[in-house]
Protein backbone atom coordinates (compact mmCIF):
# COMPACT_ATOMS: atom_id res chain seq x y z
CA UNK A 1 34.93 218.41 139.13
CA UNK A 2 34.58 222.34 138.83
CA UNK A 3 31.09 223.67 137.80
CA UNK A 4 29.94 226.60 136.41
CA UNK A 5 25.87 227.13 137.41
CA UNK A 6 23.95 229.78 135.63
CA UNK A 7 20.45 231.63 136.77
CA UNK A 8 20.14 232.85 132.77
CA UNK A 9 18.37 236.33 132.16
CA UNK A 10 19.08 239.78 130.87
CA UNK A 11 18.92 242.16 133.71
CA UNK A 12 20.95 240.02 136.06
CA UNK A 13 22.67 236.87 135.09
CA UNK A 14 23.97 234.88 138.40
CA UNK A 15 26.45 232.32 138.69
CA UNK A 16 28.41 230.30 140.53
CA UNK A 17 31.63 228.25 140.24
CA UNK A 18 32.00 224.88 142.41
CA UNK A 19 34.52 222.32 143.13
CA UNK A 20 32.94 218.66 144.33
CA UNK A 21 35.29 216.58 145.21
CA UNK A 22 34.28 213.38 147.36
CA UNK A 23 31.01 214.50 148.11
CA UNK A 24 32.49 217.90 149.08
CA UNK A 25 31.13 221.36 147.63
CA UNK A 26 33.40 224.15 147.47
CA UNK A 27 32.89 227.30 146.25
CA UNK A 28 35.20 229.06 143.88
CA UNK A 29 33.17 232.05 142.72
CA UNK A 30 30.60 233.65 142.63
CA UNK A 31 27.96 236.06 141.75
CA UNK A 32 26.09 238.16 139.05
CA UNK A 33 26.54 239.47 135.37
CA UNK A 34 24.25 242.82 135.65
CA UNK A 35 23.18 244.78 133.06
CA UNK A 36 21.74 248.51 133.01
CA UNK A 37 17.84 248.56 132.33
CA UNK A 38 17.44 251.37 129.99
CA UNK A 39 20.84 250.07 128.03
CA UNK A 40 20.04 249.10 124.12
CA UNK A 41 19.10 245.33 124.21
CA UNK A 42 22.18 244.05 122.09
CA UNK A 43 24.26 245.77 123.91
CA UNK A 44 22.97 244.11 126.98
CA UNK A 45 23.54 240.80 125.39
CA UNK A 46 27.33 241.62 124.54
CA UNK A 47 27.99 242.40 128.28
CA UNK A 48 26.16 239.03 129.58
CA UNK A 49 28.45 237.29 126.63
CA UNK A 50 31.44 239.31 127.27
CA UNK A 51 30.75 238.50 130.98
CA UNK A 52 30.01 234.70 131.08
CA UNK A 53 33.14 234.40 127.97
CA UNK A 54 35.56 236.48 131.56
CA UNK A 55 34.49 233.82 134.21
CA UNK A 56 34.80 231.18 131.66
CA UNK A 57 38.64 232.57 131.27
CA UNK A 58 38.92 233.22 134.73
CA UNK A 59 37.53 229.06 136.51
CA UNK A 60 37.82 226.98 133.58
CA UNK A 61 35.01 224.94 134.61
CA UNK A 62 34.48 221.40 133.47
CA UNK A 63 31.26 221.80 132.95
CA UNK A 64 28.44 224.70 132.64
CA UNK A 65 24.97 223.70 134.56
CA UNK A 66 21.88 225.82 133.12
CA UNK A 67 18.49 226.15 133.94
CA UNK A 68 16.18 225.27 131.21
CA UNK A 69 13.89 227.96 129.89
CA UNK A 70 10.38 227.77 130.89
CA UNK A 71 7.56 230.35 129.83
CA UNK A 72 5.46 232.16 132.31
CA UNK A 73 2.61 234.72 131.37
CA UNK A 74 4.94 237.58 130.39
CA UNK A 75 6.05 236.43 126.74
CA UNK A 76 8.15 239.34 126.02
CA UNK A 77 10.14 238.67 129.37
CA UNK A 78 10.40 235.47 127.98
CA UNK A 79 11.63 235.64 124.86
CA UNK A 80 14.23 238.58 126.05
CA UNK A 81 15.58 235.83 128.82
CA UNK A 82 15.95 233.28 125.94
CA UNK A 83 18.01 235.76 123.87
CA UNK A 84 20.50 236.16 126.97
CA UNK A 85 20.30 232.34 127.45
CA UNK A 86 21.58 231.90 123.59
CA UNK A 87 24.24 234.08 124.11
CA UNK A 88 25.56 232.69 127.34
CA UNK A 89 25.49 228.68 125.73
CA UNK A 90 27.14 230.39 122.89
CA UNK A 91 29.70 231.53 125.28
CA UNK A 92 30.01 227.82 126.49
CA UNK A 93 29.91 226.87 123.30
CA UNK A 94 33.12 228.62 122.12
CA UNK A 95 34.76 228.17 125.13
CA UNK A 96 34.35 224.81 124.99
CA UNK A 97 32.62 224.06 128.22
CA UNK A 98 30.25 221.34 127.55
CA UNK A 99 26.25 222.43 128.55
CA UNK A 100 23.96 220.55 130.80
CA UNK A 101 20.12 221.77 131.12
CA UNK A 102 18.22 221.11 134.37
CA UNK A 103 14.71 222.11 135.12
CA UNK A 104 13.64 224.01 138.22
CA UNK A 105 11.52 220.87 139.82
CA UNK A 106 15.74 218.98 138.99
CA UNK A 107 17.49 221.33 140.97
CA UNK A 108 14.36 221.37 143.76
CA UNK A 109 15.10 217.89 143.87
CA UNK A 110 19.15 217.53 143.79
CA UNK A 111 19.27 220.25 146.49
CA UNK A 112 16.56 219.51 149.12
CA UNK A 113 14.85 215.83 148.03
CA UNK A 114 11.98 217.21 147.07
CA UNK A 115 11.18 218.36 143.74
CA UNK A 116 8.49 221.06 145.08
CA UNK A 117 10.39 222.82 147.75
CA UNK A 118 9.65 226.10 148.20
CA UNK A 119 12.36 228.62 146.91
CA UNK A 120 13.42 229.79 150.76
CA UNK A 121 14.25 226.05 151.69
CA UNK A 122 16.42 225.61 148.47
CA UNK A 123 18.38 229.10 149.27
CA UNK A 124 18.56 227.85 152.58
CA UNK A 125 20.02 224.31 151.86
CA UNK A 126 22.45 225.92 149.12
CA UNK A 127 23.89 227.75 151.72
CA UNK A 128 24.22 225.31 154.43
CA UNK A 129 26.02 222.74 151.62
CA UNK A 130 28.39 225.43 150.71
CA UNK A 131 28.88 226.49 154.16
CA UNK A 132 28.38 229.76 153.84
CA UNK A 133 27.42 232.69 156.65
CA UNK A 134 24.59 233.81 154.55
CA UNK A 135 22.34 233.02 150.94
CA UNK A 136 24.38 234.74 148.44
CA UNK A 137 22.22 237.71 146.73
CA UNK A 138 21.09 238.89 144.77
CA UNK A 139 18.93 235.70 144.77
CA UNK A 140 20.24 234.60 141.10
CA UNK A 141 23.27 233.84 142.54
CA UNK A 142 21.68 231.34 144.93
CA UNK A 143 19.98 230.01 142.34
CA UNK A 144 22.91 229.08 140.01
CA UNK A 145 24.95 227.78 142.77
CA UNK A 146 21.86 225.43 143.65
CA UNK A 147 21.90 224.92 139.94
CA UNK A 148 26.09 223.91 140.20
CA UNK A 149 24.84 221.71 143.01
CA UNK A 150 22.12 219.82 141.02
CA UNK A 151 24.70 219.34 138.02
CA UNK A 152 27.71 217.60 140.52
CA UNK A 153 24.48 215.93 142.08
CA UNK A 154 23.43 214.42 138.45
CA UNK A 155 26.81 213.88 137.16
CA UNK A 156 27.72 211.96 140.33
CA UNK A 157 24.77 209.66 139.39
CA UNK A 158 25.48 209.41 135.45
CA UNK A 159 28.42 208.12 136.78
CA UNK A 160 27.55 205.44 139.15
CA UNK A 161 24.83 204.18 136.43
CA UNK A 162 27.53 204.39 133.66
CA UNK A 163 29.83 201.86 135.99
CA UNK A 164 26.95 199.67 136.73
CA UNK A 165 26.44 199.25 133.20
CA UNK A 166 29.80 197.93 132.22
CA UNK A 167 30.37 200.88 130.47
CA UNK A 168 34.03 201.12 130.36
């Protein structure tokens, strides 16, 4: 299975590609879409679309694993993040990549057991999964690998349940 993982927002969109394969992660690509803070807002958007549509082109993942939009105190923040997040599943959308949504406390959970892990221990346990020297940065990246990671995690279990069903 190859998964796309995306850390949605508007000044720095990460992401990360993964192959799982018996149990296995390997990483494929990743990395950030960035975009230039005093740049007009739609333009922004076209570069994060323009961006997401490239890797898209580039993996051809199975499936795309995003992190569901919460809000915090900043509204504005918000609703500019869920603008970029429209864009990018419209990006899947078109592609035809299908779209799975996972909240933070999910990918706490599919990466270190515990759905209220502090965010150094789930940086630190993406990177020891994916073998890597160091947590990718900027720290979006981390995050949409870890989201990648709680998608092949989830999918993995679908799966099983799906079988134990008699689904066949």
């Amino acid at each position: 299975m190859l998964v796309l993982g995306i850390d949605p927002g508007y000044a720095i969109v990460g992401y990360g590609v993964l192959k799982y394969d018996r149990n296995r992660f390997m990483p494929v690509e990743y990395g950030a879409v960035t975009t230039k803070a005093k740049t007009e807002f739609t333009h922004r958007l076209e570069t994060i679309y323009e961006g997401i549509c490239d890797i898209i082109d580039r993996t051809h993942p199975e499936a795309m694993s995003i992190e569901k939009l919460f809000f915090n105190t900043n509204t504005k923040t918000a609703i500019d993040v869920a603008q970029a997040r429209g864009v990018i599943l419209l990006a899947a959308k078109k592609k035809n990549v299908p779209i799975f949504e996972y909240t933070p406390l999910q990918v706490k959970q599919a990466v270190t057991g515990y759905g209220k892990a502090p965010k150094a221990q789930v940086m630190d346990l993406t990177r020891r999964l994916l073998n890597l020297e160091s947590v990718p940065k900027p720290d979006d990246t981390a995050d949409a690998l870890a989201l990648a990671i709680c998608h092949c995690h989830s999918a993995r279990s679908l799966i099983f349940k799906n079988m134990q069903g008699g689904i066949r």
